[in-house]
N, C-alpha and C. Protein backbone atom coordinates (compact mmCIF):
# COMPACT_ATOMS: atom_id res chain seq x y z
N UNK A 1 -136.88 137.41 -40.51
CA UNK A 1 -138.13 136.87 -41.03
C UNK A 1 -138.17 135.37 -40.74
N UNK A 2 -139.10 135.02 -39.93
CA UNK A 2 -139.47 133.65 -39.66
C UNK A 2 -138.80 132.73 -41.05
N UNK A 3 -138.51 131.44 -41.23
CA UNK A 3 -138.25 131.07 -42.62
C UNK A 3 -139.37 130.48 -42.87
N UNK A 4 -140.31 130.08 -42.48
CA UNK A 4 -141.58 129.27 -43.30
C UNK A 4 -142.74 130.36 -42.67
N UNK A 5 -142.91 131.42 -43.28
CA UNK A 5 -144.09 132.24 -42.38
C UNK A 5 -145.05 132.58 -43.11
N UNK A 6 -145.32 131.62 -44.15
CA UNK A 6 -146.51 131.48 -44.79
C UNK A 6 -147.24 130.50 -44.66
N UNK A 7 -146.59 129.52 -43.48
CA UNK A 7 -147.15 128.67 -42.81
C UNK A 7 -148.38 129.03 -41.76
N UNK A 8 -148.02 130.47 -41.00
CA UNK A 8 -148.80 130.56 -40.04
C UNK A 8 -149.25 132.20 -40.08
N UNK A 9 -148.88 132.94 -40.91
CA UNK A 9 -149.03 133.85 -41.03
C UNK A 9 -150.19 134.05 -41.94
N UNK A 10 -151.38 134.83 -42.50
CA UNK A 10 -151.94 134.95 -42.88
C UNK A 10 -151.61 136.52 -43.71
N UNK A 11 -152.25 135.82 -45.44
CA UNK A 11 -151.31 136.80 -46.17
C UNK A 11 -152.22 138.71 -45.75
N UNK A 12 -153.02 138.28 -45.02
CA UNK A 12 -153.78 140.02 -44.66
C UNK A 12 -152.89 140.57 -43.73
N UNK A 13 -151.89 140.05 -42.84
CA UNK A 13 -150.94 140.27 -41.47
C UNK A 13 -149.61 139.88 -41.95
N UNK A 14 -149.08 139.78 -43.00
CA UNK A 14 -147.63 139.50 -43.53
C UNK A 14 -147.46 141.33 -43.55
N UNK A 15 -146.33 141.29 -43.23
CA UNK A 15 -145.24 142.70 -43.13
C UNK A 15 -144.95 142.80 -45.04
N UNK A 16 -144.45 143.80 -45.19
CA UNK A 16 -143.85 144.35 -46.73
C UNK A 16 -143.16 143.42 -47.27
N UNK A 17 -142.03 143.00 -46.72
CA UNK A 17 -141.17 142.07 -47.32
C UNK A 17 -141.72 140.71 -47.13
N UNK A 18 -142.44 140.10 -46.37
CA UNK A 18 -143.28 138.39 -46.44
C UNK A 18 -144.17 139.02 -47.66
N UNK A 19 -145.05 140.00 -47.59
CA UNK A 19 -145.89 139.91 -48.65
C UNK A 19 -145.03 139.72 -50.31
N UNK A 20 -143.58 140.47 -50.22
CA UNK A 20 -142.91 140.47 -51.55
C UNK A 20 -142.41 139.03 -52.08
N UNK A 21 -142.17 138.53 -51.08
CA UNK A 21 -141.44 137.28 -51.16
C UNK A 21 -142.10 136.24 -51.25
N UNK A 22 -143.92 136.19 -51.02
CA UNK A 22 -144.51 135.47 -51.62
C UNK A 22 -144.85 135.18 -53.46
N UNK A 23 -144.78 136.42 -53.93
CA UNK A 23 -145.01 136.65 -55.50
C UNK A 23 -143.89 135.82 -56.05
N UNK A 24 -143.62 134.67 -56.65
CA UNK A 24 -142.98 133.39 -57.23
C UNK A 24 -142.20 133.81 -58.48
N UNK A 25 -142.53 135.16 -58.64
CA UNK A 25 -141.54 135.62 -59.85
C UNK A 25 -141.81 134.93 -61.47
N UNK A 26 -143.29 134.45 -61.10
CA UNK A 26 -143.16 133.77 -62.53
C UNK A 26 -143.57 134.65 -64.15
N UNK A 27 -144.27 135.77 -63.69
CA UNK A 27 -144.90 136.90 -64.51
C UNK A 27 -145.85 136.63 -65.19
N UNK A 28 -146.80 135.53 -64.86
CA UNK A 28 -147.66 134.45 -65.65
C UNK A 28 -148.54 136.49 -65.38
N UNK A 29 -148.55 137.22 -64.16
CA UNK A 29 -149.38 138.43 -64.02
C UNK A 29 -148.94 139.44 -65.50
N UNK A 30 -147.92 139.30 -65.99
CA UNK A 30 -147.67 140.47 -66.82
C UNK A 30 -147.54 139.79 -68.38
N UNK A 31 -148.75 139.27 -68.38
CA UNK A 31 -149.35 138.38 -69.55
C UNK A 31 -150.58 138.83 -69.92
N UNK A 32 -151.08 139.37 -70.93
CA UNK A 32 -152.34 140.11 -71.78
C UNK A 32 -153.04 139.23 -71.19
N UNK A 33 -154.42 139.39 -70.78
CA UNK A 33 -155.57 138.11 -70.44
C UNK A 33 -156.91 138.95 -71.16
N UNK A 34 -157.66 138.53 -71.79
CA UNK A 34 -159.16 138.89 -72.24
C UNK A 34 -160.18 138.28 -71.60
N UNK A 35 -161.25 138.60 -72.25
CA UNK A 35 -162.55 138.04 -71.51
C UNK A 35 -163.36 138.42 -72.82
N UNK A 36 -163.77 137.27 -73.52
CA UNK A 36 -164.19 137.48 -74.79
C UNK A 36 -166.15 137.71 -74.41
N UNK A 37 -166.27 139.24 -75.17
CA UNK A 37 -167.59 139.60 -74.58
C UNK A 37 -167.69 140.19 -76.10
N UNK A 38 -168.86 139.41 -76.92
CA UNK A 38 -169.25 140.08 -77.75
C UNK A 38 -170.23 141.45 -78.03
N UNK A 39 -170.88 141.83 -76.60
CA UNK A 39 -171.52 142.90 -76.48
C UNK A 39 -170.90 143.91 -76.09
N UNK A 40 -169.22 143.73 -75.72
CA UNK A 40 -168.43 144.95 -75.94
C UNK A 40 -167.79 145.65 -76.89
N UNK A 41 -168.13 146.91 -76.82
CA UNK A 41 -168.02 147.73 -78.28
C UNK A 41 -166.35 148.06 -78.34
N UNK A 42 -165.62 148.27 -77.25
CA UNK A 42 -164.03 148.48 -77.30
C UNK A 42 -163.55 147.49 -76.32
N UNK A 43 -161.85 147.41 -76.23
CA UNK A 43 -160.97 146.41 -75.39
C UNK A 43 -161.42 147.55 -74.18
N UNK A 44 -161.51 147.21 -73.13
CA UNK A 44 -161.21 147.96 -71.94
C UNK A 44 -160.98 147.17 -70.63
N UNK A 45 -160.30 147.53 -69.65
CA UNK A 45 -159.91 146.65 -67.95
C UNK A 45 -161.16 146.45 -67.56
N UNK A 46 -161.91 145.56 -66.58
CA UNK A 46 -162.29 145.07 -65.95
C UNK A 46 -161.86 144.74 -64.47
N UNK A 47 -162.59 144.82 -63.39
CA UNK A 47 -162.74 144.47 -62.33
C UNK A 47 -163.81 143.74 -61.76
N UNK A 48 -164.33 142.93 -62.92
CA UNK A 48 -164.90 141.91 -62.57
C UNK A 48 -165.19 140.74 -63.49
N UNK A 49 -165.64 139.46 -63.26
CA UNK A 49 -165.69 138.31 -64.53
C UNK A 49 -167.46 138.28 -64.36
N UNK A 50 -168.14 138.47 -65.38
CA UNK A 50 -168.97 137.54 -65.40
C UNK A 50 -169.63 136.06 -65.00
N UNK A 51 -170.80 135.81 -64.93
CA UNK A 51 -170.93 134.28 -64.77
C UNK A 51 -171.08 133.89 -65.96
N UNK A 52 -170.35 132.44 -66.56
CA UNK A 52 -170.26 131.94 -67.94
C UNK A 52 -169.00 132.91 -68.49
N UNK A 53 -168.84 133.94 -68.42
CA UNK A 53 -167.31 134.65 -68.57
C UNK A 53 -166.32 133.83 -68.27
N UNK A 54 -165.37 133.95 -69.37
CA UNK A 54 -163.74 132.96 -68.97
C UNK A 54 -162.90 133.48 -69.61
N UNK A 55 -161.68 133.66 -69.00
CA UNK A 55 -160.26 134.31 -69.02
C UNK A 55 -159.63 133.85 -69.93
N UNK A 56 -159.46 134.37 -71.19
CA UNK A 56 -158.12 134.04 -71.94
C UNK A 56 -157.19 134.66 -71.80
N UNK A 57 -156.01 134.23 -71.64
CA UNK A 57 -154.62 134.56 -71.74
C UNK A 57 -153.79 134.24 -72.39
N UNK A 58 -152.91 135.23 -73.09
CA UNK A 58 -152.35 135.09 -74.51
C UNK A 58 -150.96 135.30 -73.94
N UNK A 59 -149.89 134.87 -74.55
CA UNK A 59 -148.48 134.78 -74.44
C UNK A 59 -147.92 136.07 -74.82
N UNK A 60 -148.39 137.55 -74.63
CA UNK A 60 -148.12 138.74 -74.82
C UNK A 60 -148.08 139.45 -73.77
N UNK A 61 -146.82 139.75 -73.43
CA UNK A 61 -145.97 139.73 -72.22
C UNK A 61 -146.14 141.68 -72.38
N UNK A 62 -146.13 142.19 -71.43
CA UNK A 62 -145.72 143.62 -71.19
C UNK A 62 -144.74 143.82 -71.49
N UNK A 63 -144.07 145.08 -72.11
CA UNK A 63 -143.60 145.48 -72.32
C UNK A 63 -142.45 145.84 -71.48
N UNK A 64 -142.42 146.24 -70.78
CA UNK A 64 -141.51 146.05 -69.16
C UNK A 64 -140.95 144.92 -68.46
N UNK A 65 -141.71 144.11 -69.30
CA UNK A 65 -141.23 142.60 -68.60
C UNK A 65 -139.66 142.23 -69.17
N UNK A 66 -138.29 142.11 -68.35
CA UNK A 66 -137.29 141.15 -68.76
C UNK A 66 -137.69 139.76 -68.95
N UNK A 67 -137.57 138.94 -69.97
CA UNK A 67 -138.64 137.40 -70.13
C UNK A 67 -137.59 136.74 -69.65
N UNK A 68 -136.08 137.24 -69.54
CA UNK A 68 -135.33 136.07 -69.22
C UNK A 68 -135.36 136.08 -67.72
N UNK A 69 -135.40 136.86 -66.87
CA UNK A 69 -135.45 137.14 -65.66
C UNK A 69 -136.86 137.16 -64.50
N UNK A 70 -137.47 137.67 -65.75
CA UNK A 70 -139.52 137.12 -65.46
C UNK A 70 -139.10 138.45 -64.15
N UNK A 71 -138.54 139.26 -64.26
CA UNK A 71 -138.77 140.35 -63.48
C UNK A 71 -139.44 141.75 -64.03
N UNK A 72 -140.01 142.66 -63.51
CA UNK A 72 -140.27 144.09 -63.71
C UNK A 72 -139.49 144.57 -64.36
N UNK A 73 -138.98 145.55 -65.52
CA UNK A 73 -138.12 146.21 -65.29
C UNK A 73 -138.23 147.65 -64.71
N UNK A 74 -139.38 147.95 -64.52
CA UNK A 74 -139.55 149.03 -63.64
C UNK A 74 -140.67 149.59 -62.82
N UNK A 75 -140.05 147.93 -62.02
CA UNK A 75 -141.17 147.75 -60.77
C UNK A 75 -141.60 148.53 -59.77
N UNK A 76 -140.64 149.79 -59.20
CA UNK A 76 -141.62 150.24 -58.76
C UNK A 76 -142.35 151.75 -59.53
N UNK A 77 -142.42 152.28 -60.38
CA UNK A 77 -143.31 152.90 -61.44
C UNK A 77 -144.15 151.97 -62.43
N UNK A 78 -144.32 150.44 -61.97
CA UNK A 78 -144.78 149.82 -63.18
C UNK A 78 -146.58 149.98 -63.48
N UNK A 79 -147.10 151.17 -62.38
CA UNK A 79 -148.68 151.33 -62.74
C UNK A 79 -148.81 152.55 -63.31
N UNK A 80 -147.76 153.51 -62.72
CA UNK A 80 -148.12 154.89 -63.44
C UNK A 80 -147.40 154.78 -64.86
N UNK A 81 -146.40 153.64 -65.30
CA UNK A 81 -146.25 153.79 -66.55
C UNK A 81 -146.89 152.82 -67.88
N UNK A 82 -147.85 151.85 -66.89
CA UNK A 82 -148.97 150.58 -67.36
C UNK A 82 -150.37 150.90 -66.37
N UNK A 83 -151.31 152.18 -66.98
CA UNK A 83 -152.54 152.20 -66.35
C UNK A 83 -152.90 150.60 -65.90
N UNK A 84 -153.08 149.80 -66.94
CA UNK A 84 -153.94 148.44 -66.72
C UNK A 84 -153.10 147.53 -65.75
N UNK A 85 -151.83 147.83 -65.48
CA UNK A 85 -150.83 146.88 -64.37
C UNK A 85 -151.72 146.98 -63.30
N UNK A 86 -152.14 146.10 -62.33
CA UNK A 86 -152.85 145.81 -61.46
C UNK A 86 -151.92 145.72 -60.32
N UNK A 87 -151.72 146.63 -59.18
CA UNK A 87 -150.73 145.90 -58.39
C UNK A 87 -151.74 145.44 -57.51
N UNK A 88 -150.97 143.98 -56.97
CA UNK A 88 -151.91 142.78 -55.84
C UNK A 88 -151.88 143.50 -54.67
N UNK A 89 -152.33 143.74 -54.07
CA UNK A 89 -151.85 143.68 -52.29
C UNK A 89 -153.37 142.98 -51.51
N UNK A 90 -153.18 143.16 -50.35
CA UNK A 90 -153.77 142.55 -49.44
C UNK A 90 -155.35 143.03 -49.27
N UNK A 91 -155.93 144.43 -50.04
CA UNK A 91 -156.77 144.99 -50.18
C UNK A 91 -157.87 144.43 -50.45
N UNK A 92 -156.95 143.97 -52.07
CA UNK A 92 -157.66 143.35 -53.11
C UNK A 92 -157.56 141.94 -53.42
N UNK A 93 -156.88 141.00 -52.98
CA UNK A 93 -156.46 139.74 -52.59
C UNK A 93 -157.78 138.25 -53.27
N UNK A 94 -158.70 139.52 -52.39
CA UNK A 94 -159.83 138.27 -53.00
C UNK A 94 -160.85 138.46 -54.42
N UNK A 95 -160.31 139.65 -54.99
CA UNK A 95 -160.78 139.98 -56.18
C UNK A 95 -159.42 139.39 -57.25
N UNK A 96 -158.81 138.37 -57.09
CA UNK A 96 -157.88 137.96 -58.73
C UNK A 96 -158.07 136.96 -59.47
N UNK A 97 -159.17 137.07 -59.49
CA UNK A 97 -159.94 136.06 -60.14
C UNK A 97 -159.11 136.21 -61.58
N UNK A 98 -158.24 137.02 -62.14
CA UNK A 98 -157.67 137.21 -63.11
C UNK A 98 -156.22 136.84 -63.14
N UNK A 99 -155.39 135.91 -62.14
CA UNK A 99 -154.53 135.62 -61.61
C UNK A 99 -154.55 134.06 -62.14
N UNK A 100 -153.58 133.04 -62.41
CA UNK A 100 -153.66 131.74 -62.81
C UNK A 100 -153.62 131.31 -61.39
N UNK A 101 -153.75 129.86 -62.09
CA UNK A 101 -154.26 128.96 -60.28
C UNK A 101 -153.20 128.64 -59.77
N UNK A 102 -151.59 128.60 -60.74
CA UNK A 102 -150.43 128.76 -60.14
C UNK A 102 -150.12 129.70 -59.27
N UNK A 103 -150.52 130.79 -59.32
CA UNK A 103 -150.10 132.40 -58.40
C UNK A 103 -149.88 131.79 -56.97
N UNK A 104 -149.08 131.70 -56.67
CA UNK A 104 -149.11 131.87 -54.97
C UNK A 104 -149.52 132.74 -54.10
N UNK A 105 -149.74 133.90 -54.83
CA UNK A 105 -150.83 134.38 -53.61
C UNK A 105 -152.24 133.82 -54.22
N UNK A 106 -152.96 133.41 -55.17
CA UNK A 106 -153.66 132.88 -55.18
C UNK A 106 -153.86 131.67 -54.16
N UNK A 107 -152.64 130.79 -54.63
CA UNK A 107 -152.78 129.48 -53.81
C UNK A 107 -152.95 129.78 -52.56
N UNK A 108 -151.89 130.20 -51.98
CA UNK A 108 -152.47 130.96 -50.44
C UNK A 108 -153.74 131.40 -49.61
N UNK A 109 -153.98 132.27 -50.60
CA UNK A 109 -155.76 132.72 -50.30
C UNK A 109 -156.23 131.67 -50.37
N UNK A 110 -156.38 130.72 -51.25
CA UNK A 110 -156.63 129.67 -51.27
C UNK A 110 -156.82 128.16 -50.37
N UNK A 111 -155.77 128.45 -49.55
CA UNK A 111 -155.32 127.29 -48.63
C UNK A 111 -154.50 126.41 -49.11
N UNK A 112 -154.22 126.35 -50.27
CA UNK A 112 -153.72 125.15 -50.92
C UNK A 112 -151.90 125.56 -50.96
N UNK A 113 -151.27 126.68 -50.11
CA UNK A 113 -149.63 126.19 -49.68
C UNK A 113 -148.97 126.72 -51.16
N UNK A 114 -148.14 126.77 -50.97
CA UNK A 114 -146.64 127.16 -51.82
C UNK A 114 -146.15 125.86 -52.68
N UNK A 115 -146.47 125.99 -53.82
CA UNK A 115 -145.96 124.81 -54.85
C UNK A 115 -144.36 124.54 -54.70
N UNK A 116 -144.03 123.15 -54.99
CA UNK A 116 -142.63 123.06 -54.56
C UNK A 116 -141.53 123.80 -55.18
N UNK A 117 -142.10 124.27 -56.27
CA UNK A 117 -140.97 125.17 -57.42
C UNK A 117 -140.80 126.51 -56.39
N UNK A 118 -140.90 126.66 -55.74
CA UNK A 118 -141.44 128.14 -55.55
C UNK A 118 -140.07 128.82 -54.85
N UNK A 119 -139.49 129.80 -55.44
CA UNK A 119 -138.22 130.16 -54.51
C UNK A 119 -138.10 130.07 -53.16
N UNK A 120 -139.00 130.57 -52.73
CA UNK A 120 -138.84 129.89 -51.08
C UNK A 120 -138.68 129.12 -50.80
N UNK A 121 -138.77 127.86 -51.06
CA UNK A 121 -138.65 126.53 -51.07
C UNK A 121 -137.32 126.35 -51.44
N UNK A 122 -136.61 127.06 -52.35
CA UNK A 122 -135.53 126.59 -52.98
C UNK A 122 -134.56 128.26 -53.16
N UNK A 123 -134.30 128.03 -51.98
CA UNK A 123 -133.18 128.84 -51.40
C UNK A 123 -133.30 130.03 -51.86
N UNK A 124 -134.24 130.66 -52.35
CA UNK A 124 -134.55 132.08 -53.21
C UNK A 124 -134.11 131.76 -54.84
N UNK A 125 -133.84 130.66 -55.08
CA UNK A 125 -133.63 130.76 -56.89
C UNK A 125 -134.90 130.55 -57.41
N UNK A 126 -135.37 130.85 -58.53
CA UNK A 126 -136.07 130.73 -59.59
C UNK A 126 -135.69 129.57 -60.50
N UNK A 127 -134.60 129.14 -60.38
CA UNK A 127 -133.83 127.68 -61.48
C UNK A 127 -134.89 126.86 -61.54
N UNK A 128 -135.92 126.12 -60.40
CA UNK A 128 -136.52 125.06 -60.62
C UNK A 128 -138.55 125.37 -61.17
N UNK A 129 -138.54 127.06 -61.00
CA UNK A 129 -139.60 127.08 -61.40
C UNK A 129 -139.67 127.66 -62.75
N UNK A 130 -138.78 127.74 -63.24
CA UNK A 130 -138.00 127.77 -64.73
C UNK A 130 -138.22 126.42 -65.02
N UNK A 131 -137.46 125.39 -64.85
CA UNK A 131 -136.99 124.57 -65.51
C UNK A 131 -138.59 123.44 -65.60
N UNK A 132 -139.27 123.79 -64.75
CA UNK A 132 -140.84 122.79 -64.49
C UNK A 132 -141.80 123.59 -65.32
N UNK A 133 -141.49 124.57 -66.13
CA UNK A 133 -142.28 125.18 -66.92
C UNK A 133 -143.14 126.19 -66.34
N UNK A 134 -143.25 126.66 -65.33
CA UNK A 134 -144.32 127.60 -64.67
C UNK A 134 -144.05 129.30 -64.71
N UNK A 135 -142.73 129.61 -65.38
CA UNK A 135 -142.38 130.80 -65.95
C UNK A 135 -142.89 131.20 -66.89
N UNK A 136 -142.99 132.03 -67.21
CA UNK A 136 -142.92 132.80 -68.65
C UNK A 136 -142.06 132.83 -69.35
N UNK A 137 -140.65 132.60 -68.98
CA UNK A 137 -139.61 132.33 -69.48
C UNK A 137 -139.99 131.40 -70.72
N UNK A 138 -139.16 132.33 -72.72
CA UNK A 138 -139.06 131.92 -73.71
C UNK A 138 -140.41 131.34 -74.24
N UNK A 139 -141.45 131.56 -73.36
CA UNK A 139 -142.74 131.35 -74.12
C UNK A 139 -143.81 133.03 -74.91
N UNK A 140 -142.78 133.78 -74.91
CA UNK A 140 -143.74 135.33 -74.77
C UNK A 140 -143.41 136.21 -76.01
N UNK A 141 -143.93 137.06 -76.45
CA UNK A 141 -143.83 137.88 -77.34
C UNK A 141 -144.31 139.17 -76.55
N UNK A 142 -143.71 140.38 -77.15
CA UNK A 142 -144.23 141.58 -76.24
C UNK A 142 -145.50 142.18 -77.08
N UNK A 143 -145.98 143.26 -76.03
CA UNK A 143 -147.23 143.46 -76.47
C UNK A 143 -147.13 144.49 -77.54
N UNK A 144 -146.26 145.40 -77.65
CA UNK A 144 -145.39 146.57 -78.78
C UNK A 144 -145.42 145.60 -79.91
N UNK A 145 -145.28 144.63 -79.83
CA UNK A 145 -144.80 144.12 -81.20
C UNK A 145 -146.16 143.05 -81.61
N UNK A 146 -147.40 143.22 -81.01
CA UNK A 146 -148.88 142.59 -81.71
C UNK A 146 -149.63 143.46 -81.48
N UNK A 147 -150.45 143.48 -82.62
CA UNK A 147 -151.72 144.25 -82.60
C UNK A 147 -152.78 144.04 -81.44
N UNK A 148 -153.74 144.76 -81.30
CA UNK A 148 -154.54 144.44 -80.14
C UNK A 148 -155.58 143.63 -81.26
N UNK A 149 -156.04 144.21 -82.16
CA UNK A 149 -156.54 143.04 -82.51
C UNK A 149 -157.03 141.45 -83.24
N UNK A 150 -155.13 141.62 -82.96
CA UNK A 150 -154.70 140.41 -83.28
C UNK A 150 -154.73 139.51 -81.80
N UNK A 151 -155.33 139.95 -80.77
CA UNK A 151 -154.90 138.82 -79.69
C UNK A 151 -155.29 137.49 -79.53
N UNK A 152 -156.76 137.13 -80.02
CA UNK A 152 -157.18 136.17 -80.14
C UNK A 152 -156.30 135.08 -80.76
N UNK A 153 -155.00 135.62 -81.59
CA UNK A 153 -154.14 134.85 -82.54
C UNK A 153 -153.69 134.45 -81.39
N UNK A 154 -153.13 134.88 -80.06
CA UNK A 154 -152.28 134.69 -79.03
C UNK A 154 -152.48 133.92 -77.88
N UNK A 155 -153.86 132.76 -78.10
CA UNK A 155 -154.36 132.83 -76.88
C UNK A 155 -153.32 131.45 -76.35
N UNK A 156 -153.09 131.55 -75.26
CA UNK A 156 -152.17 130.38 -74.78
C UNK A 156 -152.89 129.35 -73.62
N UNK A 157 -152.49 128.16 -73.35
CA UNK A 157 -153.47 127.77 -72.26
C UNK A 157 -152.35 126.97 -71.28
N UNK A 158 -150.97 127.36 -71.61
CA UNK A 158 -150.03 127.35 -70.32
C UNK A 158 -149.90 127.79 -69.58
N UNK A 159 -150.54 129.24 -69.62
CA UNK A 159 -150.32 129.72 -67.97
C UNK A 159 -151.32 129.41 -66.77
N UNK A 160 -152.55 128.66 -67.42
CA UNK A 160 -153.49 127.48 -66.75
C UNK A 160 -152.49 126.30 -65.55
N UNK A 161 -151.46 126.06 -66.04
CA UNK A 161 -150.62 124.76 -65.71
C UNK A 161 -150.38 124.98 -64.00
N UNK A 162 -151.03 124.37 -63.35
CA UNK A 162 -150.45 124.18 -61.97
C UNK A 162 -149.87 123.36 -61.56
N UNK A 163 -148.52 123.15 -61.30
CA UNK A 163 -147.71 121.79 -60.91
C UNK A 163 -147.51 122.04 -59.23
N UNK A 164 -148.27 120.60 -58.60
CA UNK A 164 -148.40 120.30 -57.51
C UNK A 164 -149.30 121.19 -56.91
């Protein structure tokens, strides 16, 4: 694998493993997010935002999520055993509008490059995008253990945080 091939590669033409190795491991994705709509009668997914619609996201981590590791724990069954888990790929890329502005594949789609925390950058560890706050790491509570409608109690506005 090229070592910088998100330089010139475009994330619609990245192979399996460039596309994996872009996702920054931060799990800011496996974080409850709402969309506060008072003309909805139940919680339900969405595949789309409104105009004047805006994303809250609450520090209520999936259930599957290891928080110390900000990994899956059972990544590859993690949709048939989380209907609402969204997996990204290249399909749907320009619909994540539900994604923070940290996401690197956001940024990507974006144009705006690979933040310096980003394991690629730093030899495949996670240490520095831990330590700059852009994890989920020790900020999370799982979703088993809050009510749904208690989420509004949960709403967080760190996973907003884009450094660099």
């Amino acid at each position: 694998m090229n070592d910088k091939f998100w330089l010139d590669t475009p994330l619609e033409k990245m192979n399996e493993a460039q596309w994996e190795s872009v996702c920054d491991g931060c799990a800011k994705c496996c974080l409850h997010k709402f969309i506060d709509d008072d003309e909805a009668v139940k919680a339900a997914p969405t595949a789309h935002i409104n105009t004047g619609e805006q994303i809250h996201y609450t520090n209520i981590a999936c259930g599957l999520l290891n928080t110390k590791t900000c990994n899956c724990t059972r990544y590859d069954e993690r949709t048939a055993l989380v209907p609402d888990c969204v997996k990204l790929t290249k399909e749907n890329i320009s619909d994540i509008f539900f994604m923070p502005t940290s996401c690197s594949y956001r940024r990507l789609h974006e144009g705006r490059g690979l933040p310096s925390w980003h394991p690629l950058l730093n030899k495949g560890k996670k240490a520095k995008m831990h330590k700059v706050g852009m994890s989920v790491r020790g900020k999370t509570v799982f979703d088993h253990d809050v009510e749904l409608e208690d989420f509004e109690d949960y709403i967080a506005v760190w996973p907003l945080d884009d450094v660099d």
